[in-house]
Protein backbone atom coordinates (compact mmCIF):
# COMPACT_ATOMS: atom_id res chain seq x y z
CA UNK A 1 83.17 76.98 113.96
CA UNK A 2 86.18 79.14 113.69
CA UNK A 3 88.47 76.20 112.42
CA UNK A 4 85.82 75.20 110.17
CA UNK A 5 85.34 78.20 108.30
CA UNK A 6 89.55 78.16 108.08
CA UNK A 7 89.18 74.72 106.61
CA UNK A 8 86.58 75.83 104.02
CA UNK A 9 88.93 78.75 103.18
CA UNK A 10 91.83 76.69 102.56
CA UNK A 11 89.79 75.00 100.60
CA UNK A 12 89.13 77.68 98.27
CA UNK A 13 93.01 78.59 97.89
CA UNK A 14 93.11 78.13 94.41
CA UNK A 15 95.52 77.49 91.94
CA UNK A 16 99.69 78.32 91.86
CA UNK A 17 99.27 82.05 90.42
CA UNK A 18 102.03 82.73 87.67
CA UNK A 19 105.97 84.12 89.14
CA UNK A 20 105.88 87.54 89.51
CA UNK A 21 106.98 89.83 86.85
CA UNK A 22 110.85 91.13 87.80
CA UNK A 23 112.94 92.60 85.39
CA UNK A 24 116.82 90.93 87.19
CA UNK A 25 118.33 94.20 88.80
CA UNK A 26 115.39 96.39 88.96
CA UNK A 27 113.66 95.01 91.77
CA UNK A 28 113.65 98.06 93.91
CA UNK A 29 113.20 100.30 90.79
CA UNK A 30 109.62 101.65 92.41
CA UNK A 31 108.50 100.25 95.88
CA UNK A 32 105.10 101.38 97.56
CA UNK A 33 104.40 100.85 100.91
CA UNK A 34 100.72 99.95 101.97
CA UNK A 35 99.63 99.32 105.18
CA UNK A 36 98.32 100.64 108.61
CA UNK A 37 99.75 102.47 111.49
CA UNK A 38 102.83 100.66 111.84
CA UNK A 39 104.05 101.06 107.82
CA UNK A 40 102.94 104.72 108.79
CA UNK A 41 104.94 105.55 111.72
CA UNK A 42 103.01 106.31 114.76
CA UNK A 43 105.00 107.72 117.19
CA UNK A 44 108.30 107.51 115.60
CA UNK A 45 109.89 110.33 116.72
CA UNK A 46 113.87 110.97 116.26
CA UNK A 47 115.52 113.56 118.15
CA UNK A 48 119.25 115.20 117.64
CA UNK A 49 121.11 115.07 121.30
CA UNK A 50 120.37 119.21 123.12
CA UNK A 51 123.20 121.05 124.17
CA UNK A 52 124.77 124.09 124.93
CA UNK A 53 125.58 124.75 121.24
CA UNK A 54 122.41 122.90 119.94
CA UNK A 55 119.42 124.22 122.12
CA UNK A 56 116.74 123.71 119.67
CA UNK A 57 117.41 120.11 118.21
CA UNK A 58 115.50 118.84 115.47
CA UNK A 59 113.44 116.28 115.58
CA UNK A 60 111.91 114.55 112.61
CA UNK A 61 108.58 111.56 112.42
CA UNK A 62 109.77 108.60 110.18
CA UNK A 63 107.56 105.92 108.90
CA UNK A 64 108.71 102.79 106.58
CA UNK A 65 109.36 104.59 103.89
CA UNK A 66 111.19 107.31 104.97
CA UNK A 67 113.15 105.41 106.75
CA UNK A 68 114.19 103.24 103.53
CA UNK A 69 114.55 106.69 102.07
CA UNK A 70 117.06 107.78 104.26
CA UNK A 71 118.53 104.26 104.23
CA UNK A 72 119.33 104.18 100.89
CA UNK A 73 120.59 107.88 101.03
CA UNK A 74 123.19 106.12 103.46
CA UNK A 75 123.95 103.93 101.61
CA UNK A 76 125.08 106.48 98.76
CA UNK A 77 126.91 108.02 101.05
CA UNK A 78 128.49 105.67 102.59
CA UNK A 79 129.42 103.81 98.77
CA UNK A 80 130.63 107.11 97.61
CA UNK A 81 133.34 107.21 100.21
CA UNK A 82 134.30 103.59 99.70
CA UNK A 83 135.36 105.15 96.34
CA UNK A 84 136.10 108.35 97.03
CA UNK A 85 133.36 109.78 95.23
CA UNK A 86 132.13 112.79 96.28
CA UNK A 87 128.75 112.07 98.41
CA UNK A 88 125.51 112.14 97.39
CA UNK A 89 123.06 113.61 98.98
CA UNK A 90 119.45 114.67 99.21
CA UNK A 91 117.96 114.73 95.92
CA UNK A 92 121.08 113.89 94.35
CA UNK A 93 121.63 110.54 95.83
CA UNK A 94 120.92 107.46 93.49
CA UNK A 95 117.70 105.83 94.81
CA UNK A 96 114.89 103.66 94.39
CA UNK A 97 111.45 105.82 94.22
CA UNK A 98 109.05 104.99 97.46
CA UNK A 99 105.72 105.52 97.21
CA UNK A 100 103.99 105.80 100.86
CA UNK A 101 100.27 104.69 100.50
CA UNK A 102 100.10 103.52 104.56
CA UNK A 103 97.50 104.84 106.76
CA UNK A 104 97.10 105.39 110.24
CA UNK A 105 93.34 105.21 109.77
CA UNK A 106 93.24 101.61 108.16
CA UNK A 107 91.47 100.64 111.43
CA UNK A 108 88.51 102.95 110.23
CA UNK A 109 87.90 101.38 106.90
CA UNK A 110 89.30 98.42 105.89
CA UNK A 111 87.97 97.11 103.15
CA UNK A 112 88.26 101.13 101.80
CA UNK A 113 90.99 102.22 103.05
CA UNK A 114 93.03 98.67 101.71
CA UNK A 115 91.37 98.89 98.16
CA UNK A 116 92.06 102.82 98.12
CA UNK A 117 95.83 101.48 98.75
CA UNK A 118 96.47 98.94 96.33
CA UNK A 119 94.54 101.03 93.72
CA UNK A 120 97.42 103.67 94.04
CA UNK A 121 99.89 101.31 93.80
CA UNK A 122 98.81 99.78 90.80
CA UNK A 123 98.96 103.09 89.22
CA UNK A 124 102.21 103.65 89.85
CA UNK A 125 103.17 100.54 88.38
CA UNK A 126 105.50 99.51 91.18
CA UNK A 127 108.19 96.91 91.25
CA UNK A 128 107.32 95.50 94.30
CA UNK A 129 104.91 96.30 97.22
CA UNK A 130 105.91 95.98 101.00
CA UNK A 131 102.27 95.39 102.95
CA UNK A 132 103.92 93.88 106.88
CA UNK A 133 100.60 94.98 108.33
CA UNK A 134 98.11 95.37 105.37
CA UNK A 135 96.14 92.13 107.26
CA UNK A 136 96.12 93.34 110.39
CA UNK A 137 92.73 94.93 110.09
CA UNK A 138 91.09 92.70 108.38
CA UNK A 139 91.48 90.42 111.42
CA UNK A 140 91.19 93.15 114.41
CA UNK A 141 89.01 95.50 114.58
CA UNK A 142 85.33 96.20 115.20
CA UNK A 143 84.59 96.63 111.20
CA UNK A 144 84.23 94.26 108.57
CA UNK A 145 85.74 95.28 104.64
CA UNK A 146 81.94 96.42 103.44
CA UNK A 147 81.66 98.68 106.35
CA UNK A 148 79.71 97.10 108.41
CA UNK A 149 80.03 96.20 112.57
CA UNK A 150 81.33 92.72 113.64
CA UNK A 151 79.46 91.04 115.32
CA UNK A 152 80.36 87.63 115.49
CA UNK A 153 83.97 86.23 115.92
CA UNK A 154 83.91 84.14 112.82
CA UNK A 155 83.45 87.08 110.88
CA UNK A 156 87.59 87.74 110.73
CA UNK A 157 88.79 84.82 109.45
CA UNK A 158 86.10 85.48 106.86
CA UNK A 159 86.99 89.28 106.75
CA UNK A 160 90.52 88.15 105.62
CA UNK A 161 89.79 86.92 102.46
CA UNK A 162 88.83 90.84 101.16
CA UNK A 163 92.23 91.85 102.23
CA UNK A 164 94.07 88.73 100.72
CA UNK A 165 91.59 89.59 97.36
CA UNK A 166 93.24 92.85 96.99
CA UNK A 167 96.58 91.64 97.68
CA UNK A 168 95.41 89.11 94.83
CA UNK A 169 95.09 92.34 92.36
CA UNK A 170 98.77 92.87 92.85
CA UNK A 171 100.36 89.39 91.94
CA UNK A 172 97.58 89.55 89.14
CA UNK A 173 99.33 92.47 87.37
CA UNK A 174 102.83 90.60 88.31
CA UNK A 175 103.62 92.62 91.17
CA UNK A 176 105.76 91.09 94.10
CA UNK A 177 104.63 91.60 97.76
CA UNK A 178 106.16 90.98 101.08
CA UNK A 179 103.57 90.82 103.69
CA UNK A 180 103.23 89.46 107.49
CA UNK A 181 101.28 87.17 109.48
CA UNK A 182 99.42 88.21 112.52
CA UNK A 183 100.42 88.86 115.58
CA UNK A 184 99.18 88.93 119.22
CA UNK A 185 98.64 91.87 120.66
CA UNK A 186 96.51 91.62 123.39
CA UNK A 187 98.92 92.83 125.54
CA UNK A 188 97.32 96.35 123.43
CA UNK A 189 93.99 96.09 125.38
CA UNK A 190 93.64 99.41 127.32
CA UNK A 191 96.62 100.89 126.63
CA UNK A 192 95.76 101.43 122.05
CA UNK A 193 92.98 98.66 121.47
CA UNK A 194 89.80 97.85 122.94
CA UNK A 195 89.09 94.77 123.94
CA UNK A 196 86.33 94.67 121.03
CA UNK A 197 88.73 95.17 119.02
CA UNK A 198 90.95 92.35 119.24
CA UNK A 199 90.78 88.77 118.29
CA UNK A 200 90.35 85.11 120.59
CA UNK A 201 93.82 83.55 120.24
CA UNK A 202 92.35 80.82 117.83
CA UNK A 203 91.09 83.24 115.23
CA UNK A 204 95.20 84.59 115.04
CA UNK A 205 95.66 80.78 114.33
CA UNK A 206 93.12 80.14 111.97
CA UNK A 207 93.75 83.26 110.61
CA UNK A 208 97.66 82.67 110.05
CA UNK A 209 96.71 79.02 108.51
CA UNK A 210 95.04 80.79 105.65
CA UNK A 211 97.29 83.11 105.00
CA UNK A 212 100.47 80.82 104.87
CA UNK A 213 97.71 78.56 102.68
CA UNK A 214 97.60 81.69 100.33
CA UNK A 215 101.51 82.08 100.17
CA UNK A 216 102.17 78.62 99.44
CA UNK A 217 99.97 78.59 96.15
CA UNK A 218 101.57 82.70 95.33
CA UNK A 219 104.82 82.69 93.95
CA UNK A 220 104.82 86.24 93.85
CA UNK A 221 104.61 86.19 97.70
CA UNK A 222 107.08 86.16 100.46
CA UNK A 223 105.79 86.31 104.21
CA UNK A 224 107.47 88.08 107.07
CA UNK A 225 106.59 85.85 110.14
CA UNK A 226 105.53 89.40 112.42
CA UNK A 227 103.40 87.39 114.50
CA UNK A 228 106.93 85.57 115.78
CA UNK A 229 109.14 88.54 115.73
CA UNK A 230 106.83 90.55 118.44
CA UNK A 231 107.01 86.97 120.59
CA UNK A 232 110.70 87.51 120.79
CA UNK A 233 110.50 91.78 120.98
CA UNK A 234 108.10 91.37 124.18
CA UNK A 235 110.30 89.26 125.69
CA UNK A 236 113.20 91.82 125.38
CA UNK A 237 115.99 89.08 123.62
CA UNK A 238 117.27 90.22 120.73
CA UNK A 239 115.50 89.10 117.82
CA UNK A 240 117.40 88.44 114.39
CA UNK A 241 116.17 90.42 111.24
CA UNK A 242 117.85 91.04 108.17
CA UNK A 243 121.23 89.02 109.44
CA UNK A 244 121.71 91.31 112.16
CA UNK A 245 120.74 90.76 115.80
CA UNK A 246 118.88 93.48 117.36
CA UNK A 247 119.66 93.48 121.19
CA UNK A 248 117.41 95.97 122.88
CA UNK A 249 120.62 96.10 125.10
CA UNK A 250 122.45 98.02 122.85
CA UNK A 251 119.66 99.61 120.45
CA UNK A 252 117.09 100.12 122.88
CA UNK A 253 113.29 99.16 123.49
CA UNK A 254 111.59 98.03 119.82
CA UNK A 255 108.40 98.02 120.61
CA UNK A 256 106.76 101.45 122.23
CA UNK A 257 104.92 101.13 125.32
CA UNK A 258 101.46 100.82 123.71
CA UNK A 259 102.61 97.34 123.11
CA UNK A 260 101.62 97.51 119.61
CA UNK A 261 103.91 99.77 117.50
CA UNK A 262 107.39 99.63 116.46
CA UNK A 263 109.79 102.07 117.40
CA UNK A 264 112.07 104.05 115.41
CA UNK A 265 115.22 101.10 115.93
CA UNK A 266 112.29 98.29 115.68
CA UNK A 267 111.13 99.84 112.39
CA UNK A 268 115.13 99.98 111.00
CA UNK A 269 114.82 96.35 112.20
CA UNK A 270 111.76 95.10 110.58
CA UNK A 271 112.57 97.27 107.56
CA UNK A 272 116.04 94.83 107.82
CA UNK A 273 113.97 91.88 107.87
CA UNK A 274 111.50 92.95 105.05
CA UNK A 275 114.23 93.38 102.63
CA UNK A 276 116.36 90.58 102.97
CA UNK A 277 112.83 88.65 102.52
CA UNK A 278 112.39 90.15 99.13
CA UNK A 279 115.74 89.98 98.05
CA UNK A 280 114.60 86.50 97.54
CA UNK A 281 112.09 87.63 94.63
CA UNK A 282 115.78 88.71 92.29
CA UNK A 283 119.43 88.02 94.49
CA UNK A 284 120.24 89.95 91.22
CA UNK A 285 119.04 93.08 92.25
CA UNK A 286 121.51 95.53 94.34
CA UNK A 287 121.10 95.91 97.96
CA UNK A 288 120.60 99.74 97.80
CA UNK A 289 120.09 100.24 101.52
CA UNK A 290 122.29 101.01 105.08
CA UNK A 291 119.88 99.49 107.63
CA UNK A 292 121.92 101.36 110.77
CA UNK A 293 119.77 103.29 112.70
CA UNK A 294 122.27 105.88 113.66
CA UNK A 295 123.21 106.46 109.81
CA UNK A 296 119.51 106.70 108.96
CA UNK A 297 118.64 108.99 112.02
CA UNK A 298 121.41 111.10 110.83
CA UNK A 299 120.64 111.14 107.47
CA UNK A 300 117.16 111.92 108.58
CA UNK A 301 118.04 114.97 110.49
CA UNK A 302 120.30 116.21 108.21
CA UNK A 303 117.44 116.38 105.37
CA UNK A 304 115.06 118.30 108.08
CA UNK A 305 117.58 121.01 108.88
CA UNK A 306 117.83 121.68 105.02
CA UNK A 307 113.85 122.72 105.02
CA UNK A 308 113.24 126.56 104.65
CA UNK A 309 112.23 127.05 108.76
CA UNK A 310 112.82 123.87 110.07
CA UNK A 311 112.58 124.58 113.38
CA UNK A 312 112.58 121.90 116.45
CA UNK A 313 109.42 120.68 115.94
CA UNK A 314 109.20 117.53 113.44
CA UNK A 315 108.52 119.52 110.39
CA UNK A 316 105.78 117.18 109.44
CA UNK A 317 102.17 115.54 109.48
CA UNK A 318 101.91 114.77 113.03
CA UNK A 319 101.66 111.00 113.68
CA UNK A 320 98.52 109.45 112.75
CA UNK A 321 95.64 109.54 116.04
CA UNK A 322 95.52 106.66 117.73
CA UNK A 323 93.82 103.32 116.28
CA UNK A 324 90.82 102.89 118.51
CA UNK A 325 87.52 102.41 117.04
CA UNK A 326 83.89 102.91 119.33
CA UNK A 327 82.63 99.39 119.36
CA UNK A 328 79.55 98.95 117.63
CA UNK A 329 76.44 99.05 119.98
């Protein structure tokens, strides 16, 4: 049944939509980030190094965007003393605008939670949305996008079309998106997902048919193959992303023990990834990022010290709780 409700989807792909709207060099003019717990950072702690002189060393929570934040405040700094320029920094460093419209509580509400998303996004007229894990809960999870339980195992393929619908609201205004595929995380069960929660292996395929169906008719879509990329993170190789290999060797562990989240190097790693994808949407368009962990966790630091009574403590939202949902009785 599964693989023929993913036929009559792919059906029902409809026509080529029109190229997205890019004015050449201004692609990362405004960039929102929508998405669950991954785009939001759960867990992604970096610490400074304690010591004698340093007993109280900062620590900071990053998510996607900040970490693009901080990457393209690298960047600055690091192009300033190519030229001798005097650094910029902070506020004063030349950089795109990120809006960050991820949740931790995606898992909740779906089908709200997404819309609530991509209704912000629109608003702030953005030149290009990054959703890696917008779809991921509209294929796990225990609720469908009108709020009600699932109860049936067909029902996610199914419950994928509301999320591709509202990714559809994007590439209708002329909005470029980067988004990913599914991936397998059942290795998640009892350690951050239930077992109600997750998919059989053939709804991840059906599921990933139709949405590589979808990209093929979107030109205003570029897909980040996630599902692969956490293949080759569980198996601890190093996994190539943004034409850099990431060796946990040298970077450490990208994925966190929950077997389901990124870590702080595996999020400068799929943020690598995610932007050399859409650099495909306008090669015109200035790389304005340093995608080196250290820089960015430096950078990062750096920025908390300079808050009135920054103390130790990330000087922030805490992460987001975990994503577990009660199944439905």
């Amino acid at each position: 049944m599964l693989f023929a409700l993913a036929s009559l989807c792919l059906a029902l792909a409809g026509e080529p939509t029109a190229p997205p709207t890019i004015e050449p060099g201004h692609l990362y003019d405004r960039i929102a980030i929508v998405g669950a717990s991954a785009s939001d950072g759960f867990g992604v702690i970096v610490k400074e190094e304690k010591s004698d002189t340093n007993p109280r060393p900062a620590a900071v929570h990053l998510n996607m965007t900040k970490v693009l934040r901080h990457a393209a405040e690298a960047h600055a700094v690091g192009s300033a003393s190519a030229t001798g320029a005097a650094p910029a920094t902070g506020d004063d460093a030349p950089a795109p605008i990120i809006h960050h419209y991820a949740s931790g509580l995606f898992f909740a509400s779906p089908g709200t939670v997404g819309r609530g998303e991509i209704d912000r996004a629109l608003k702030s007229k953005v030149t290009l949305v990054i959703a890696l894990d917008y779809l991921f809960w509209f294929v796990y999870g225990t609720v469908t996008a009108d709020g009600k339980p699932m109860t049936e195992e067909a029902e996610r393929v199914a419950n994928l079309e509301s999320g591709l619908a509202q990714l559809d609201r994007l590439l209708a205004e002329g909005v470029p998106v980067v988004t990913g595929t599914i991936p397998d995380v059942r290795d998640s069960i009892g350690k951050m997902l239930s077992k109600a929660q997750v998919p059989d292996p053939a709804t991840i395929v059906a599921a990933n048919a139709r949405i590589a169906e979808w990209v093929a008719a979107r030109p205003g879509v570029r897909l980040v193959p996630l599902a692969d990329i956490l293949v080759t993170l569980k198996t601890g190789e190093p996994v190539s992303l943004g034409g850099t290999s990431w060796d946990p060797a040298k970077w450490g562990a990208m994925l966190q023990g929950d077997q389901l989240h990124p870590t702080f190097c595996g999020t400068v790693a799929l943020a690598a990834g995610i932007m050399m994808t859409a650099a495909e949407f306008d090669p015109s368009s200035p790389s304005p990022w340093t995608l080196d962990p250290e820089a960015i966790k430096q950078c990062a630091i750096a920025a908390e010290k300079k808050k009135p009574g920054a103390t130790s403590a990330p000087n922030e939202p805490s992460p987001s709780p975990p994503t577990k949902v009660i199944p439905p009785q």
